[in-house]
PDB file of N, CA and C in Angstrom:
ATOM      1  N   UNK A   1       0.826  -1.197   0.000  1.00  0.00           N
ATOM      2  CA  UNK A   1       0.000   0.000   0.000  1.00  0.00           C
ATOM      3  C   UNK A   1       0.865   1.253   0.000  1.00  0.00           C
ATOM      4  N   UNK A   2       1.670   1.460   0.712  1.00  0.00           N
ATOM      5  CA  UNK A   2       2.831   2.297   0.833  1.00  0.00           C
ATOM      6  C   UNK A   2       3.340   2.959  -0.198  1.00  0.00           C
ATOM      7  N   UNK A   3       3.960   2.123  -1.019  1.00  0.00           N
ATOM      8  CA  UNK A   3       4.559   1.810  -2.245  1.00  0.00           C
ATOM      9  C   UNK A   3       3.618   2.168  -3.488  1.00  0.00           C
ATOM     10  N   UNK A   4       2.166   2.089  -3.272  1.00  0.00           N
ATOM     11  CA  UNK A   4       0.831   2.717  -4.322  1.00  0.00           C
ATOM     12  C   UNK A   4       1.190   4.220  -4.372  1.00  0.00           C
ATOM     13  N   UNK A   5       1.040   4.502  -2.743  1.00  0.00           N
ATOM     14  CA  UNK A   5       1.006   5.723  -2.653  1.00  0.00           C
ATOM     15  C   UNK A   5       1.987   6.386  -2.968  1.00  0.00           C
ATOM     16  N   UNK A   6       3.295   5.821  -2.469  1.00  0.00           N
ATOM     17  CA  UNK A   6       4.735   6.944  -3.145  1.00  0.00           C
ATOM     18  C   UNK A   6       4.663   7.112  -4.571  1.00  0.00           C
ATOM     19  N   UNK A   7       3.857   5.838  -5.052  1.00  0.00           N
ATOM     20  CA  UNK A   7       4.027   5.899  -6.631  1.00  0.00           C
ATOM     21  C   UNK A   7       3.554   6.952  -7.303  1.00  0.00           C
ATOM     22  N   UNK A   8       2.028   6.942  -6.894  1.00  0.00           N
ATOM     23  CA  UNK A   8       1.616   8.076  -6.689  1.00  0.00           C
ATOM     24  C   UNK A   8       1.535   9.460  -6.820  1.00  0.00           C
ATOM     25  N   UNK A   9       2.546   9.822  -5.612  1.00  0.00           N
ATOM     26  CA  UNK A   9       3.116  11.151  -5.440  1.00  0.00           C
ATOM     27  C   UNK A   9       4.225  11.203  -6.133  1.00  0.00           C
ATOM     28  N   UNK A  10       5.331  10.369  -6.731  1.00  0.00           N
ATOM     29  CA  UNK A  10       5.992  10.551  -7.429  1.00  0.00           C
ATOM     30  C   UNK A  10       5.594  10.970  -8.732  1.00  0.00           C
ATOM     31  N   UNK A  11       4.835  10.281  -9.443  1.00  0.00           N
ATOM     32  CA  UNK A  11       3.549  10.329 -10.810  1.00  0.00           C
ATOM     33  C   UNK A  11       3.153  11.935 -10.930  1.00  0.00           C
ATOM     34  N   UNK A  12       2.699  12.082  -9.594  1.00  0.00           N
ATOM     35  CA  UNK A  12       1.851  13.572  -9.235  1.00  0.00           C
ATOM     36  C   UNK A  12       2.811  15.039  -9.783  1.00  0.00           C
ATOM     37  N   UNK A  13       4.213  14.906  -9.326  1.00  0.00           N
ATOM     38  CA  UNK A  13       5.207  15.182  -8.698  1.00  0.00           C
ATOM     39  C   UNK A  13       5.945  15.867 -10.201  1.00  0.00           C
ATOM     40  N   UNK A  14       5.967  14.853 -10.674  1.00  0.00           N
ATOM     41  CA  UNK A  14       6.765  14.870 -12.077  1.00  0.00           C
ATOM     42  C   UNK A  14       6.015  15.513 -13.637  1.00  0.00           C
ATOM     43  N   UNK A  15       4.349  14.809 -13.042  1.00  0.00           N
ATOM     44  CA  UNK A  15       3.521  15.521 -14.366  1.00  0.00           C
ATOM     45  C   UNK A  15       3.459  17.030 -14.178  1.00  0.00           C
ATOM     46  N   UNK A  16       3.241  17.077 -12.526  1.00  0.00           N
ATOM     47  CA  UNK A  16       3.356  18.528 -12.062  1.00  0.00           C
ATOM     48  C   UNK A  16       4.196  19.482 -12.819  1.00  0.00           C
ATOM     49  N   UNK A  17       5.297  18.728 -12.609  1.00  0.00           N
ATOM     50  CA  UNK A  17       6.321  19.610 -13.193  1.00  0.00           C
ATOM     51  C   UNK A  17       6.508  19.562 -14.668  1.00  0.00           C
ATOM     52  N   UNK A  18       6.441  18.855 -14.986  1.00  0.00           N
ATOM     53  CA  UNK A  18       6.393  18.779 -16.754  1.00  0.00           C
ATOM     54  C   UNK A  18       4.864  19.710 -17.134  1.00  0.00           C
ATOM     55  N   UNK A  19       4.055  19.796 -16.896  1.00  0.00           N
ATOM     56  CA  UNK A  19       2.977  20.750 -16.973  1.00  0.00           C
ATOM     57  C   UNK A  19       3.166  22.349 -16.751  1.00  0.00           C
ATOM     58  N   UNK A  20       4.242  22.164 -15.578  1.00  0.00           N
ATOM     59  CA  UNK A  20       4.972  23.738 -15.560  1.00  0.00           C
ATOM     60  C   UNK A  20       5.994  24.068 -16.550  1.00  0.00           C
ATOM     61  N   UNK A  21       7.084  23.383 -16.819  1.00  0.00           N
ATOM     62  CA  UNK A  21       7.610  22.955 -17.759  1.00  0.00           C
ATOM     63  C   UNK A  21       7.022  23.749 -19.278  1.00  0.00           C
ATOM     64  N   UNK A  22       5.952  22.866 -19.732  1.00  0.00           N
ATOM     65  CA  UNK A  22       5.322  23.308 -20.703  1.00  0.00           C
ATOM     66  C   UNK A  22       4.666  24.463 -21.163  1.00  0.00           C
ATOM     67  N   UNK A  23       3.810  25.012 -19.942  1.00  0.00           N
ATOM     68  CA  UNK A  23       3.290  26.210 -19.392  1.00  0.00           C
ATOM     69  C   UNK A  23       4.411  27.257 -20.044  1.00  0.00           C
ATOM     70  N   UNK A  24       5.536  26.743 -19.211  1.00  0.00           N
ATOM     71  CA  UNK A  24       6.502  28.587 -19.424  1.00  0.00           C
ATOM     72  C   UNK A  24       7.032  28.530 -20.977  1.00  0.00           C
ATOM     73  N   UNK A  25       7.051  26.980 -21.277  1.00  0.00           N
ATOM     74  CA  UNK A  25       7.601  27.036 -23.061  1.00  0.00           C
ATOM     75  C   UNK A  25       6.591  28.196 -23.783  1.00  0.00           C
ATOM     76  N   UNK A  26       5.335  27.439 -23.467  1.00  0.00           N
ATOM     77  CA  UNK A  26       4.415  28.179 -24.047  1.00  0.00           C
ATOM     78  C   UNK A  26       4.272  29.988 -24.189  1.00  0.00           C
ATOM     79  N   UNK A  27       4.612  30.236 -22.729  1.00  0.00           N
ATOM     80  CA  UNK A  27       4.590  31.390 -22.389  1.00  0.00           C
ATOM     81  C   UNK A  27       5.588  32.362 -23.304  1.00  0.00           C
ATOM     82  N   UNK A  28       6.320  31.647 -23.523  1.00  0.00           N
ATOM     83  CA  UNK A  28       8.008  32.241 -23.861  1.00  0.00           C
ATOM     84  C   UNK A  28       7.483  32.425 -25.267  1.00  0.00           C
ATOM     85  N   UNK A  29       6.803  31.876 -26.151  1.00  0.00           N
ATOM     86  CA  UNK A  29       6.509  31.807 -27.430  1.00  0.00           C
ATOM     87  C   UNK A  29       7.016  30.695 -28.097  1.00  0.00           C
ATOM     88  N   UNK A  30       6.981  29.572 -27.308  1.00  0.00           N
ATOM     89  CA  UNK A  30       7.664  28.476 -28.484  1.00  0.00           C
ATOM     90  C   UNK A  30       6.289  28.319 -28.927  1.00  0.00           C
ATOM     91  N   UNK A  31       6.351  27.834 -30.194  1.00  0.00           N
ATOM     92  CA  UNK A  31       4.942  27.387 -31.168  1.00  0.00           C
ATOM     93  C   UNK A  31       4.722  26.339 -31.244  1.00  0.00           C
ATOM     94  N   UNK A  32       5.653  25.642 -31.010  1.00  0.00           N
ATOM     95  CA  UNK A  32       5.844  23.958 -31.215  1.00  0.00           C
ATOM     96  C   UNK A  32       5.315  23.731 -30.068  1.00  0.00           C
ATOM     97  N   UNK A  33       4.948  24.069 -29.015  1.00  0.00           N
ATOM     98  CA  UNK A  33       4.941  23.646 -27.544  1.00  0.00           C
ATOM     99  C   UNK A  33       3.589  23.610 -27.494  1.00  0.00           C
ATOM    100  N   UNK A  34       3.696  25.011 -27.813  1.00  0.00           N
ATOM    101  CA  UNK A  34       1.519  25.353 -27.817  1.00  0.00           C
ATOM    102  C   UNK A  34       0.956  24.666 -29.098  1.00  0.00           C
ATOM    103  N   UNK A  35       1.434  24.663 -30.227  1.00  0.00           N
ATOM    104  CA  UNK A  35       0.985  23.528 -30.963  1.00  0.00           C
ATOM    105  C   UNK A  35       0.373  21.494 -30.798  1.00  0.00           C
ATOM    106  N   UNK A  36       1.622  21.480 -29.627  1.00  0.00           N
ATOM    107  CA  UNK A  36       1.670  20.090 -29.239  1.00  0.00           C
ATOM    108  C   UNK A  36       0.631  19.673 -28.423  1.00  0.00           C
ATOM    109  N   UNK A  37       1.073  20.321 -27.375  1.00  0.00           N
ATOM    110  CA  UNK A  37       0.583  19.826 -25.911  1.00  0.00           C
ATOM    111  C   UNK A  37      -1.346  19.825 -25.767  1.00  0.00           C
ATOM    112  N   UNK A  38      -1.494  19.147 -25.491  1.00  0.00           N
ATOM    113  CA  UNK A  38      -2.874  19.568 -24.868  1.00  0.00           C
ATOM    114  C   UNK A  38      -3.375  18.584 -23.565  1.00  0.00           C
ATOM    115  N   UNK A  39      -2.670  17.616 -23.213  1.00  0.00           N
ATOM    116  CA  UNK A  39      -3.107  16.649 -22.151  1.00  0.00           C
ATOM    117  C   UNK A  39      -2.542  17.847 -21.188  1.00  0.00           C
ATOM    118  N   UNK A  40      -3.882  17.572 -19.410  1.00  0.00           N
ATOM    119  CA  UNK A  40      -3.124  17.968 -18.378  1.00  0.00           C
ATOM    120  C   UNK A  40      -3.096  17.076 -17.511  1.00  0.00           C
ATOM    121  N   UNK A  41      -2.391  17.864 -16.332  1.00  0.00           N
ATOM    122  CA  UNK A  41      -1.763  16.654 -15.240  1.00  0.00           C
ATOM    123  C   UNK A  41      -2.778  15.743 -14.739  1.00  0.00           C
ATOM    124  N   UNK A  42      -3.777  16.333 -14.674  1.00  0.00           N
ATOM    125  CA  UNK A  42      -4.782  15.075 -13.976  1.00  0.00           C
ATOM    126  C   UNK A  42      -5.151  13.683 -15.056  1.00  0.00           C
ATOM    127  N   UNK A  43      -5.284  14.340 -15.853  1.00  0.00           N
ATOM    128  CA  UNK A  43      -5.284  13.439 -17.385  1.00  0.00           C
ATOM    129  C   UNK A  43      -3.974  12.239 -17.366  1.00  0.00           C
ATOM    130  N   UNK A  44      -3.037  12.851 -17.181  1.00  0.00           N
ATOM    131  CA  UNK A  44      -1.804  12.349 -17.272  1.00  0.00           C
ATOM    132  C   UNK A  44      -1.600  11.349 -16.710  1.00  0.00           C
ATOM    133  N   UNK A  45      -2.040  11.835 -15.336  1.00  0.00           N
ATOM    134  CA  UNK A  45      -1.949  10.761 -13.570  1.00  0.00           C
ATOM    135  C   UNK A  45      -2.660   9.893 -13.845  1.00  0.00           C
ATOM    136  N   UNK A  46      -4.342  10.006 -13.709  1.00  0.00           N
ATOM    137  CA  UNK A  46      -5.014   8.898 -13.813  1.00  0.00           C
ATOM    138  C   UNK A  46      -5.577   8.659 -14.994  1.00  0.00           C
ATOM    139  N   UNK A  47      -5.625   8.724 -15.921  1.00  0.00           N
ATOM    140  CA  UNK A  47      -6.094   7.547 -16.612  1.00  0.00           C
ATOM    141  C   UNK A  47      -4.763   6.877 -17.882  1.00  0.00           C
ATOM    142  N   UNK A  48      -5.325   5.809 -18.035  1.00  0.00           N
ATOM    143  CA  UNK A  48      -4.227   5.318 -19.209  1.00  0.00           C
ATOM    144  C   UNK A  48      -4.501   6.336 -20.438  1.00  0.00           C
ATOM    145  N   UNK A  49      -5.114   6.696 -20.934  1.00  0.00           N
ATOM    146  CA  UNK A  49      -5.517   7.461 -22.286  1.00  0.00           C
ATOM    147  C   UNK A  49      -4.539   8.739 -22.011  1.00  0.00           C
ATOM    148  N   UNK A  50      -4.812   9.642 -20.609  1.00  0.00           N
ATOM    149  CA  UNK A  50      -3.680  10.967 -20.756  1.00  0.00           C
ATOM    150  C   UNK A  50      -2.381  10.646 -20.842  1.00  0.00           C
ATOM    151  N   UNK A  51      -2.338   8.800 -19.792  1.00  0.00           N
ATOM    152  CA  UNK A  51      -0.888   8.971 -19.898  1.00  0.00           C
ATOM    153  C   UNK A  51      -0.080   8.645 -21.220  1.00  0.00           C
ATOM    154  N   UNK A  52      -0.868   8.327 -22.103  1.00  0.00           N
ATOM    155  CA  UNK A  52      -0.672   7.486 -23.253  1.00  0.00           C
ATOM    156  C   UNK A  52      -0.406   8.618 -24.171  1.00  0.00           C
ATOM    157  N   UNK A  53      -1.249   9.645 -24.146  1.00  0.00           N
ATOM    158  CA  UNK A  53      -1.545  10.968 -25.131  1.00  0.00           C
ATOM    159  C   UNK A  53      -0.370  11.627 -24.470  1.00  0.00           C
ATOM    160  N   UNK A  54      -0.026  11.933 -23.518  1.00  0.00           N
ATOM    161  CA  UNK A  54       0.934  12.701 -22.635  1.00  0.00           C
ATOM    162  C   UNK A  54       2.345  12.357 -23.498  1.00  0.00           C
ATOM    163  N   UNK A  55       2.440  10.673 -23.305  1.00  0.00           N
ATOM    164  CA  UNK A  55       3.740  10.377 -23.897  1.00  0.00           C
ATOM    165  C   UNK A  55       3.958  10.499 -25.693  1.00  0.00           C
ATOM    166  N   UNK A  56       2.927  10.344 -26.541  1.00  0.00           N
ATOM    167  CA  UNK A  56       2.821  11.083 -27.672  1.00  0.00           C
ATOM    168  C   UNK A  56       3.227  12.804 -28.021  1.00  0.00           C
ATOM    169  N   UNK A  57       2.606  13.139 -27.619  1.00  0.00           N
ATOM    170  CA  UNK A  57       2.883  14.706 -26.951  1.00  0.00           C
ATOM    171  C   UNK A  57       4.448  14.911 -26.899  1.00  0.00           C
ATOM    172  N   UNK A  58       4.849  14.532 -25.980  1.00  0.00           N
ATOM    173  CA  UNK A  58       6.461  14.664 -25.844  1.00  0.00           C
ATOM    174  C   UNK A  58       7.242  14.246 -27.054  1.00  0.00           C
ATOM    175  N   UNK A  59       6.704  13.176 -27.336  1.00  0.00           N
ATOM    176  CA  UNK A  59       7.398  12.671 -28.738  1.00  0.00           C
ATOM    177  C   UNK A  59       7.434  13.679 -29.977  1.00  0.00           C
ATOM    178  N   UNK A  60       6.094  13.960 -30.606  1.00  0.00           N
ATOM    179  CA  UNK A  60       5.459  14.660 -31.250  1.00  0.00           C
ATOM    180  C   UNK A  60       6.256  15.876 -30.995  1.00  0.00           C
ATOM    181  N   UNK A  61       6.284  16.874 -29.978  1.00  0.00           N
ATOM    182  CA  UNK A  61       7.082  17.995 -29.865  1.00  0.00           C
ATOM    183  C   UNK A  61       8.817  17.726 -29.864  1.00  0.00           C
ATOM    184  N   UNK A  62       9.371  16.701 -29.421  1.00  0.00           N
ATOM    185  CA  UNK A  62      10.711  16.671 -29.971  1.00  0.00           C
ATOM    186  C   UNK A  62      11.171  16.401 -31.002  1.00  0.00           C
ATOM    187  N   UNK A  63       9.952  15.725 -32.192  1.00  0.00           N
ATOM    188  CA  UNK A  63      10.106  15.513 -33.855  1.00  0.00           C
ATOM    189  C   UNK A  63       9.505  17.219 -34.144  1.00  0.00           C
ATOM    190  N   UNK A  64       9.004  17.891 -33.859  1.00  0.00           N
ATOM    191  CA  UNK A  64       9.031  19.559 -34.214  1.00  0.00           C
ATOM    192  C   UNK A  64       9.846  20.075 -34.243  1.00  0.00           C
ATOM    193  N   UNK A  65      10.621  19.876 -32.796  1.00  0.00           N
ATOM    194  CA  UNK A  65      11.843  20.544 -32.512  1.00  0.00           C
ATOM    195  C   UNK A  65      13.460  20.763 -33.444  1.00  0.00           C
ATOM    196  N   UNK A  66      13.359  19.234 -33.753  1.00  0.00           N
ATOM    197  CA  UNK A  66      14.223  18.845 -34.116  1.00  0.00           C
ATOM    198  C   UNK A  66      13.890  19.151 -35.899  1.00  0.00           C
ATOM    199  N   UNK A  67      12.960  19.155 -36.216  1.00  0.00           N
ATOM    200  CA  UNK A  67      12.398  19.441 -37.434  1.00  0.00           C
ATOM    201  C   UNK A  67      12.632  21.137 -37.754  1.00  0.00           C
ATOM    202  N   UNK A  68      12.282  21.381 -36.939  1.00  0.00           N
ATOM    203  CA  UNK A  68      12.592  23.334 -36.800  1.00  0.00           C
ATOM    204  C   UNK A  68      14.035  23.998 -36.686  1.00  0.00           C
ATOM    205  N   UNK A  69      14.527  23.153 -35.588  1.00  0.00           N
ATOM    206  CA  UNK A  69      16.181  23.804 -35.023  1.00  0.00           C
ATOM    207  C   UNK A  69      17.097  22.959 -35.485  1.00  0.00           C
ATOM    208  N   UNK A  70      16.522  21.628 -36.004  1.00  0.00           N
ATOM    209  CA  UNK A  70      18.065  20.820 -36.759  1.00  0.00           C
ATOM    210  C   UNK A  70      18.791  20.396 -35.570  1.00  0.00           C
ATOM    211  N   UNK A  71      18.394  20.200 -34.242  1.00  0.00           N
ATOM    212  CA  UNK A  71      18.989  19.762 -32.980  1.00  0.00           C
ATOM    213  C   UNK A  71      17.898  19.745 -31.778  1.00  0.00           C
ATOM    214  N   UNK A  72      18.459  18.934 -30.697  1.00  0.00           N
ATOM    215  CA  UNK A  72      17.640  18.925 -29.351  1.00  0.00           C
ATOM    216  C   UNK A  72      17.441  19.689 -28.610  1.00  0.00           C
ATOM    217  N   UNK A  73      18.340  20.896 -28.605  1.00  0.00           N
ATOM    218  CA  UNK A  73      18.889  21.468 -27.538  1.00  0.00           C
ATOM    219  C   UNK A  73      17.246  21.937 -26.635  1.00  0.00           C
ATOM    220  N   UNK A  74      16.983  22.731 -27.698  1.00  0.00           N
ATOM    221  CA  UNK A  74      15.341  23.204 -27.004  1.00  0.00           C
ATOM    222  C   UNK A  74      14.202  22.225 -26.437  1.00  0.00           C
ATOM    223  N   UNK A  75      14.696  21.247 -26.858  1.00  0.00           N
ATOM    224  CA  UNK A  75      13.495  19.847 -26.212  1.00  0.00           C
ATOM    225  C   UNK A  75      14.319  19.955 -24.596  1.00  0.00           C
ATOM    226  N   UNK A  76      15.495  19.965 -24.632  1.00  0.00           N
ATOM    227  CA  UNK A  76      16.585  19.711 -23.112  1.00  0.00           C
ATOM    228  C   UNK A  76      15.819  21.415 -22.316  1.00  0.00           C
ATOM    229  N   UNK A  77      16.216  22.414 -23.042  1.00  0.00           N
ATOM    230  CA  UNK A  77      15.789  23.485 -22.251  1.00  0.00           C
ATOM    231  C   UNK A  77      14.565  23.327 -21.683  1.00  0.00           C
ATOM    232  N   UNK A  78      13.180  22.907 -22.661  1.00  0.00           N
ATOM    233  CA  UNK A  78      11.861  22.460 -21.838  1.00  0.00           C
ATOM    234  C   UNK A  78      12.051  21.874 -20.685  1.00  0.00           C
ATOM    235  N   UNK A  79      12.627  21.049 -20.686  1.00  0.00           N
ATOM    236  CA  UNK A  79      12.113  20.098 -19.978  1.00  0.00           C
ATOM    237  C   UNK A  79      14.180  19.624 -19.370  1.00  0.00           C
ATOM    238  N   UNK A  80      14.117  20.028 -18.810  1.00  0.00           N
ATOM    239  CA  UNK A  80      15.418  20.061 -17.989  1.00  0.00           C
ATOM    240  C   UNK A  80      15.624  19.133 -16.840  1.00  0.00           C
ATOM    241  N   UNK A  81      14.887  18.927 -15.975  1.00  0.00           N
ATOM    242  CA  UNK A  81      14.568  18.129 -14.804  1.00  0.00           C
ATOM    243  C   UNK A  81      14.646  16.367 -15.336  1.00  0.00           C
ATOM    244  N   UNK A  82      14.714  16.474 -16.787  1.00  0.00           N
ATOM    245  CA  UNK A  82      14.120  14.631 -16.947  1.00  0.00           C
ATOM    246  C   UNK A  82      15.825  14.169 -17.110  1.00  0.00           C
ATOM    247  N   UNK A  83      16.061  13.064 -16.824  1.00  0.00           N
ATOM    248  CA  UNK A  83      17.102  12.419 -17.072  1.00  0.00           C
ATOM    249  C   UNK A  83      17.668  12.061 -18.265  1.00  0.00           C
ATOM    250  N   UNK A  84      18.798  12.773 -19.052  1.00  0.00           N
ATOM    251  CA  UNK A  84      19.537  12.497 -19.919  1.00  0.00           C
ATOM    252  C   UNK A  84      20.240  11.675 -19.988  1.00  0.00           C
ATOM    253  N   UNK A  85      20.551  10.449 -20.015  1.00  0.00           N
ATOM    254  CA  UNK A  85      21.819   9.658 -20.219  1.00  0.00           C
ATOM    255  C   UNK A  85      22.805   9.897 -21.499  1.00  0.00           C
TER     256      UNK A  85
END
């Protein structure tokens, strides 16, 4: 049960932030961003369909990106917090 719940708040935690994330792209004037996105965090969290559309979304805007700037760099600036290997 424990372990539901951290999952959870981790889930919560991260869409959170990728939703802010997106928010300020938007804000800033990327087009690709506000073009892309339209799932939100609650969407994201619970059901399979946001989280499914969510992960399209991301995809979808880093084939823009990369389609527009000829590199990643601006997919990394969005979204900074996610793990690069």
């Amino acid at each position: 049960m424990f372990n539901r719940i951290r999952d959870l708040v981790t889930e919560v935690t991260g869409q959170s932030q990728m939703s802010r994330d997106i928010d300020q792209a938007v804000a800033s004037g990327d087009q690709e961003a506000a073009s892309t996105f339209r799932t939100g965090t609650v969407a994201a969290v619970f059901t399979d369909k946001g989280r499914n559309a969510r992960g399209k979304e991301v995809a979808e805007y880093a084939r823009k990106v990369m389609e527009t700037d000829g590199k990643g760099d601006r997919f990394y600036r969005t979204f900074p917090r996610r793990d690069r290997d």
